[in-house]
Structure formats: C-alpha cells, structure tokens
Protein backbone atom coordinates (compact mmCIF):
# COMPACT_ATOMS: atom_id res chain seq x y z
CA UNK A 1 -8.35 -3.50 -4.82
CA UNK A 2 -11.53 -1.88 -5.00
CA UNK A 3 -11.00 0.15 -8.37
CA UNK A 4 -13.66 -1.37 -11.11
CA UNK A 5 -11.61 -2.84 -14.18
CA UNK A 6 -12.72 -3.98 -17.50
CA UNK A 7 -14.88 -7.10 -18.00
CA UNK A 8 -15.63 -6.68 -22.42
CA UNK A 9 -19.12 -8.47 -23.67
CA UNK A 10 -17.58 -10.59 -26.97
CA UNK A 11 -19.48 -7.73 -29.30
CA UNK A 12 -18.06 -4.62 -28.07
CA UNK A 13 -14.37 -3.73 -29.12
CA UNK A 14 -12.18 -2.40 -26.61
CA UNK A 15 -11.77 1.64 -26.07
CA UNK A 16 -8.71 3.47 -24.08
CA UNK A 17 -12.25 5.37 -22.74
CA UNK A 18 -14.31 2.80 -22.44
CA UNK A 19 -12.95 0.51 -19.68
CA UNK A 20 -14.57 0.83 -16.06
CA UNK A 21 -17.55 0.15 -14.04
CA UNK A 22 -19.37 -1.83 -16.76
CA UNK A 23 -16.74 -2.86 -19.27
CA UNK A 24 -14.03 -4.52 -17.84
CA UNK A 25 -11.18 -7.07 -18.64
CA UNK A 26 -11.98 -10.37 -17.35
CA UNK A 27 -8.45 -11.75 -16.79
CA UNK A 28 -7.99 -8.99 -14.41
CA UNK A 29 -10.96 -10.10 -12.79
CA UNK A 30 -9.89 -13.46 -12.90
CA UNK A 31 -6.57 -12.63 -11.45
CA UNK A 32 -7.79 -10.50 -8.51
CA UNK A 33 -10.57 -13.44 -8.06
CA UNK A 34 -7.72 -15.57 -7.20
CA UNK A 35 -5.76 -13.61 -5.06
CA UNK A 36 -8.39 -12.38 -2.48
CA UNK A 37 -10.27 -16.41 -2.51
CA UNK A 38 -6.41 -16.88 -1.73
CA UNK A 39 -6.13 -14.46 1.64
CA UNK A 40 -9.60 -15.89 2.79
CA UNK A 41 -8.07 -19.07 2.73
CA UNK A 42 -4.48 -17.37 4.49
CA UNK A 43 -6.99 -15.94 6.95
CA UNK A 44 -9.05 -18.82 7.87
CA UNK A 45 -6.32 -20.64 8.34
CA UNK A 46 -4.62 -17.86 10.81
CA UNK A 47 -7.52 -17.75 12.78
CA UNK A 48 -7.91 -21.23 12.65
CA UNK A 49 -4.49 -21.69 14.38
CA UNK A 50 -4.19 -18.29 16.60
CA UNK A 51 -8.09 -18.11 17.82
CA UNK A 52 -9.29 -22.11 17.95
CA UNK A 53 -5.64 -23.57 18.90
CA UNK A 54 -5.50 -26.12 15.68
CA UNK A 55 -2.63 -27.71 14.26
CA UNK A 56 -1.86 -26.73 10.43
CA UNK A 57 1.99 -27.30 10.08
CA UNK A 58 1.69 -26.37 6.38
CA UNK A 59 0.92 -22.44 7.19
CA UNK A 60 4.04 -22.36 8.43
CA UNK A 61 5.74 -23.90 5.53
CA UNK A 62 8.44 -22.55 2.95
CA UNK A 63 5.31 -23.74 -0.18
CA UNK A 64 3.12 -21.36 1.63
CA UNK A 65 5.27 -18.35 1.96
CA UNK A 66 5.94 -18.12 -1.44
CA UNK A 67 2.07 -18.88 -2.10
CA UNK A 68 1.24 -16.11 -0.23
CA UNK A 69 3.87 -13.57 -1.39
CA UNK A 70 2.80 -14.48 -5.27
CA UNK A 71 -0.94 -13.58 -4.49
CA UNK A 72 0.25 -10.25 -2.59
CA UNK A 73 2.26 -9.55 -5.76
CA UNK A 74 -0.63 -10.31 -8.28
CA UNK A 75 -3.08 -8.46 -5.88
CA UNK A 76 -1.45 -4.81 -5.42
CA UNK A 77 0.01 -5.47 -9.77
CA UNK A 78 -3.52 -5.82 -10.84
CA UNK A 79 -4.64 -3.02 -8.63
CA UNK A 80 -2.66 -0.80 -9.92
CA UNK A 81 -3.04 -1.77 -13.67
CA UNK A 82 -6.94 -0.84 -12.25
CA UNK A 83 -5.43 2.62 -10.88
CA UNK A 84 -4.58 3.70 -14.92
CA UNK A 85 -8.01 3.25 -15.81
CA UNK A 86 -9.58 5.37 -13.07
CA UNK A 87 -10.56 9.01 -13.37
CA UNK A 88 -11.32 8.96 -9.43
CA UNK A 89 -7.99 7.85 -8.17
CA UNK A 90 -7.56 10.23 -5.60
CA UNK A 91 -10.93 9.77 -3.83
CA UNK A 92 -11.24 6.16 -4.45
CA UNK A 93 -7.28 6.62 -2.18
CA UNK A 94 -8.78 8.14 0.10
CA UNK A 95 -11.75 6.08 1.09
CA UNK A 96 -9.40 2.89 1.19
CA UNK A 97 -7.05 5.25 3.33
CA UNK A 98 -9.75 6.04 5.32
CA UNK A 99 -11.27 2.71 6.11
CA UNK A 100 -7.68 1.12 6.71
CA UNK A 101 -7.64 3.71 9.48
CA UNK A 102 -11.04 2.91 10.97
CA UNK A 103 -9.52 -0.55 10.95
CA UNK A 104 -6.56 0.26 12.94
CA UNK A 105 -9.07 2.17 15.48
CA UNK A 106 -11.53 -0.88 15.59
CA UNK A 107 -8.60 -3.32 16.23
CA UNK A 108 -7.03 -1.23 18.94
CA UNK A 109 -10.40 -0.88 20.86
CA UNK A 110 -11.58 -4.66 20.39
CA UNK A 111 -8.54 -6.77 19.52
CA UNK A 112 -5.27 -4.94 20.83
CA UNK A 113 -3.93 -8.35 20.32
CA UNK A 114 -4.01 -8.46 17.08
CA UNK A 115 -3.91 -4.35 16.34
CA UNK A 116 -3.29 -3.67 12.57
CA UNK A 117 -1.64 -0.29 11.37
CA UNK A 118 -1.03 0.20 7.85
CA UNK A 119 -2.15 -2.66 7.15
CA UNK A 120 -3.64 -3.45 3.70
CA UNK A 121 -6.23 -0.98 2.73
CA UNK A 122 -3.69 1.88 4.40
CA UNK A 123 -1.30 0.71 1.74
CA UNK A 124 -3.78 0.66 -1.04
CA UNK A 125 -5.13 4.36 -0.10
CA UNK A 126 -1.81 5.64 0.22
CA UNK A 127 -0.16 3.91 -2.95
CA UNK A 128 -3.52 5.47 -4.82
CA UNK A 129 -2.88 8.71 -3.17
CA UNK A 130 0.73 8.92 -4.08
CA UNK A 131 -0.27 7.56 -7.95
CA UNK A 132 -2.93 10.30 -8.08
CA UNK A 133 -0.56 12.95 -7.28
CA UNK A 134 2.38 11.77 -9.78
CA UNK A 135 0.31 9.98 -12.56
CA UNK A 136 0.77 13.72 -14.71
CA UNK A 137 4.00 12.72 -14.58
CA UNK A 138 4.60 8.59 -15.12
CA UNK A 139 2.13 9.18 -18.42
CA UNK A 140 4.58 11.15 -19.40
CA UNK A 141 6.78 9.02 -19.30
CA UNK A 142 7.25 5.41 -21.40
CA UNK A 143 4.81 3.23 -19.79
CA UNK A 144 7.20 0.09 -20.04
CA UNK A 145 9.99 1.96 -18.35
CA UNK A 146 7.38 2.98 -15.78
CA UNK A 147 6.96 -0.67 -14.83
CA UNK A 148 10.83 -1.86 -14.98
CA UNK A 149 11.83 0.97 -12.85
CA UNK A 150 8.89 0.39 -10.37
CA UNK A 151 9.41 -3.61 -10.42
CA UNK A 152 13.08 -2.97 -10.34
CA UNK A 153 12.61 -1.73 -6.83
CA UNK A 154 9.85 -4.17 -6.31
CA UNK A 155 12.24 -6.60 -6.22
CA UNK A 156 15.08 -4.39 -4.43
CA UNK A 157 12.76 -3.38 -1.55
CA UNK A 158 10.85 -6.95 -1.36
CA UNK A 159 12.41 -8.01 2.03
CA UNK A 160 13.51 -4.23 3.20
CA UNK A 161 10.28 -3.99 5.86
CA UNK A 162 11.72 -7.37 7.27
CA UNK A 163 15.40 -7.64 7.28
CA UNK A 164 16.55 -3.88 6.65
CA UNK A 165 18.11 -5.13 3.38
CA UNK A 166 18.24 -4.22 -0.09
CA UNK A 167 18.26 -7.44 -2.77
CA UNK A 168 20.87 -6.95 -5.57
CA UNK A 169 22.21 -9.59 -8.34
CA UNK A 170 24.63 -10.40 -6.59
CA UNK A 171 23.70 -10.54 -3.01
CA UNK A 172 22.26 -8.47 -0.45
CA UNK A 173 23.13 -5.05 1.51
CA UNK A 174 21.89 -4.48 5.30
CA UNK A 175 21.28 -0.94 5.68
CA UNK A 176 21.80 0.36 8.92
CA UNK A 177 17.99 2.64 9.54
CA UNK A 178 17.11 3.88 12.60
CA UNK A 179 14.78 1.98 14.82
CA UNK A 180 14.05 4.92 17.48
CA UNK A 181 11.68 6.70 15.43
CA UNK A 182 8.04 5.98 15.89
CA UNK A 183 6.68 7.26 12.21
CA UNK A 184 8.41 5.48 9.92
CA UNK A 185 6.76 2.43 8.93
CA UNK A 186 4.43 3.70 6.19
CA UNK A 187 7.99 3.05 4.53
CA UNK A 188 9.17 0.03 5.80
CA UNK A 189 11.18 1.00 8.73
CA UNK A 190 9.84 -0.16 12.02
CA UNK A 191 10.60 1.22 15.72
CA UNK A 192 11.48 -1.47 18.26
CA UNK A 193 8.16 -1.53 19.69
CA UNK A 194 6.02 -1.26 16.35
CA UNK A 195 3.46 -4.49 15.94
CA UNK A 196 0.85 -4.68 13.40
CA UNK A 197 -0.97 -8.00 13.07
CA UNK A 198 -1.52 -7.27 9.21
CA UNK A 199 1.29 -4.68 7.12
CA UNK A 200 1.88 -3.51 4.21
CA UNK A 201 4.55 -0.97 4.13
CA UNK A 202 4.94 0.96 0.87
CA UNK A 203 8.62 -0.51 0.49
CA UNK A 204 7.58 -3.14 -2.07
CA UNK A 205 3.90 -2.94 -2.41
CA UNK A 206 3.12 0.57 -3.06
CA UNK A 207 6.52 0.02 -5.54
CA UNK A 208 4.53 -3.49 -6.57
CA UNK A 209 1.31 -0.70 -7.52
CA UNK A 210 2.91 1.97 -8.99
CA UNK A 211 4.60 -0.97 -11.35
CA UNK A 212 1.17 -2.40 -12.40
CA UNK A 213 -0.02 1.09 -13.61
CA UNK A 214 3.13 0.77 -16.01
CA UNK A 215 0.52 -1.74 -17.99
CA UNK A 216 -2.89 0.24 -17.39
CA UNK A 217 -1.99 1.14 -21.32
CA UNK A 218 -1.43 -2.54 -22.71
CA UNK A 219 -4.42 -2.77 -21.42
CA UNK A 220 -6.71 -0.41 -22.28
CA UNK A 221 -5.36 -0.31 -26.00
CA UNK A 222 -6.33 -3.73 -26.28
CA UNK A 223 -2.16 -4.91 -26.92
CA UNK A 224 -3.03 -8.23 -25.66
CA UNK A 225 -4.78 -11.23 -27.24
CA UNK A 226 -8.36 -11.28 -27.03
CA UNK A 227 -8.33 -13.81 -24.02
CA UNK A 228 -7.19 -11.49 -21.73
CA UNK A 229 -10.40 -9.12 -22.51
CA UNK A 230 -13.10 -12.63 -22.51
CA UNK A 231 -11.05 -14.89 -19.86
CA UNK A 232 -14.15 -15.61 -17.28
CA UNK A 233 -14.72 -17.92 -14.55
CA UNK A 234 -18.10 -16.65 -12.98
CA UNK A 235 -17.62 -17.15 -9.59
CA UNK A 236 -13.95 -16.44 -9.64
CA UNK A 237 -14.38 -13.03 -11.45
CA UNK A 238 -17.25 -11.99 -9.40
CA UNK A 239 -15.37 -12.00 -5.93
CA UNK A 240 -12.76 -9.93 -8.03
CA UNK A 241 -15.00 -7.22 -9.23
CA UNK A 242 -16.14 -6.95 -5.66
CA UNK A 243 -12.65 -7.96 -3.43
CA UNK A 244 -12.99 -4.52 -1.27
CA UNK A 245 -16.29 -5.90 -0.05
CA UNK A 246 -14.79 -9.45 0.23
CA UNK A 247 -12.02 -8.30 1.43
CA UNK A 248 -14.26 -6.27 4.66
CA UNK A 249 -16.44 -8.38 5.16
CA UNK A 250 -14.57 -11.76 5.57
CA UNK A 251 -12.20 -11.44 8.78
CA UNK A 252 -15.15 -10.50 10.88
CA UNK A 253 -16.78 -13.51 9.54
CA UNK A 254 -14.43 -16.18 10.13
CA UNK A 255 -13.09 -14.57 13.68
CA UNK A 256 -17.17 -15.41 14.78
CA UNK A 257 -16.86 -19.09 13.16
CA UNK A 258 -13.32 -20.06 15.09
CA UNK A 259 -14.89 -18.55 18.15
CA UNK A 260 -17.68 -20.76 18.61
CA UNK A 261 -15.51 -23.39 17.06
C-alpha cells in the first residue's frame, strides 16, 4: 500500500511508461483513500472497545464483517494493480517487510497483549517480494488469466487462515493441516499457541495481490474510460497516495487518545 500509482492532469494522455510518482490514476487513489479512512475507523473503534472499555455492539456485527473484509479486498487488489507499475518492487517489498517486522518487535516489547506477527505490512512485503521474483513470468503470461487464476484462489483460500477450509461451488472441504508446527502461518496455518493481534496470512491476501497485478495492464494502457484516470476527491485521494504513512502513523495515535480517554 505504499507503491505510488497514477493520478493523470486532464492534458496529459496516459503512457504504459509514464504512470508513477507524479502521474497517477485517481480512482486508484480514490479506492485506496477509502479503504485505509476505512481501517482508521476499524481501529478506533477496536481501541475504543479493548483499551477505554466502551460499548459498540455494531463492531461485532455480521454488516461490519463484511465491511471490513470488502476494504481488505479493495486494499491488497489496488496494491497490487500498484505492484505492475513499479520498477522497484523488490525493494519497495522489502522495506514494508522490514517495517512489519520492527512492528512485531515493538509490539512484543511494549504491548505483548496485543503482539502482531505478520501482520499487514509483513503481508504486503512478502506478497511484493514473491511478485518481484515471479513477475518475468505472470507478464508472460495473459494478464486476464493472471487475475482469474489468482482471484480463483482468492476466493478458495478466503476463510483457509480461519477454519482450515477450502470454499468450492458447491460447499466447503476441511483440510486436515498440522497445528504442531510453529512456522507456518506466513501461509495460513497456525500452531495452537500462535496469536497475532493483526494477520494477514498470504492464503488469500497475497493471492488477493498477486490478482490485482493481473490489471496493472488495463491500467496503464489506458483500457478504461477516462474517469478512472480523472476520478478525484481531494482529501480522499490524498490519504491514498500516502496510506503507508497513514497507515504508521495512526494506531499509535489513537492508542494515546483512548488512553487518556
């Protein structure tokens, strides 16, 4: 979520070179905008309810799951749409690796309580990692089959880190994974005494990633109606361009506010 996208002034026409740090597509903005205004809210309102004691019966509500789990889809699709356009994948995965591991050190030293491993930005790093390594490969490939195969399993893998099952047409299949071993959970598969107040296993959402780079091309041919390229809400678009930052900076932030609260 921190990979610069395309935001295109009305005069200049759209290049498969040209999108990045200073010509981007709005709507993707837009999109991203929404989804990390969204998990300040989800946050606030955890901390609101786990750190100051309040009552919020909707958080817990059917409405809100699905809420949620749209936003998480929309946030790792439009990141990795983002992903096709980058020529720095690898170190851009690395640095969001990298801080999602500081994270999990800074949690364990001053909230054990609420310790996050691979949470977010470990899933990010890693899914960019993994695209950065194999993207050779998918662009070799039709870009549209790139995205049904990755969605496919999107959609096969949504619940997997949950339940242990697979979702087919016509019903689901409980896999029987093993629980005794400690080093499985970038994947989805948890040991009996794993916790992590915040994860994002790469069984869906690196799947959910690697399906959004299936589009990077739509994209950055400029396949789409000229919307897409203009769409702008300022506010909205600016916390997308800069959701990383948003993204850092806002737990910390709200943890102080329901404290003194």
């Amino acid at each position: 979520m921190a990979l610069k996208q395309a935001e295109l002034p009305a005069e200049t026409p759209v290049k498969t070179d040209s999108i990045g740090r200073n010509n981007r597509v709005g709507f993707l903005d837009l999109l991203r905008g929404f989804a990390i205004i969204f998990v300040m809210i989800y946050h606030l309102l955890y901390d609101l309810i786990f750190f100051s004691g309040k009552d919020i019966p909707f958080f817990f509500s059917d409405a809100m799951d699905i809420i949620h789990n749209f936003f998480l889809v929309v946030l790792f699709a439009v990141s990795g749409i983002c992903a096709g356009f980058s020529k720095n994948v690898l170190k851009r995965g690395a640095t969001l690796f990298l801080l999602g591991e500081l994270l999990t050190i800074g949690t364990a030293v001053f909230f054990p309580q609420e310790l996050i491993v691979f949470g977010v930005l470990s899933c990010f790093g890693m899914s960019m990692l993994i695209y950065g390594v194999i993207s050779p490969l998918l662009k070799k490939l039709p870009q549209l089959a790139v995205f049904a195969v990755f969605a496919a399993l999107s959609i096969i893998f949504f619940n997997f880190h949950r339940t242990d099952s697979l979702f087919f047409i016509l019903g689901s299949v409980k896999l029987n994974v093993p629980h005794d071993i400690p080093y499985l959970y970038p994947l989805g598969i948890k040991s009996d005494d794993f916790h992590s107040a915040d994860y994002f296993p790469l069984a869906p959402f690196g799947f959910i990633f690697l399906a959004g780079t299936g589009l990077s091309d739509i994209f950055a041919k400029k396949q789409l109606p000229e919307f897409f390229y203009k769409a702008k809400l300022p506010a909205v678009n600016f916390c997308g361009r800069y959701s990383l930052w948003f993204y850092i900076i806002h737990q910390p932030i709200f943890m102080l506010i329901t404290y003194f609260l």
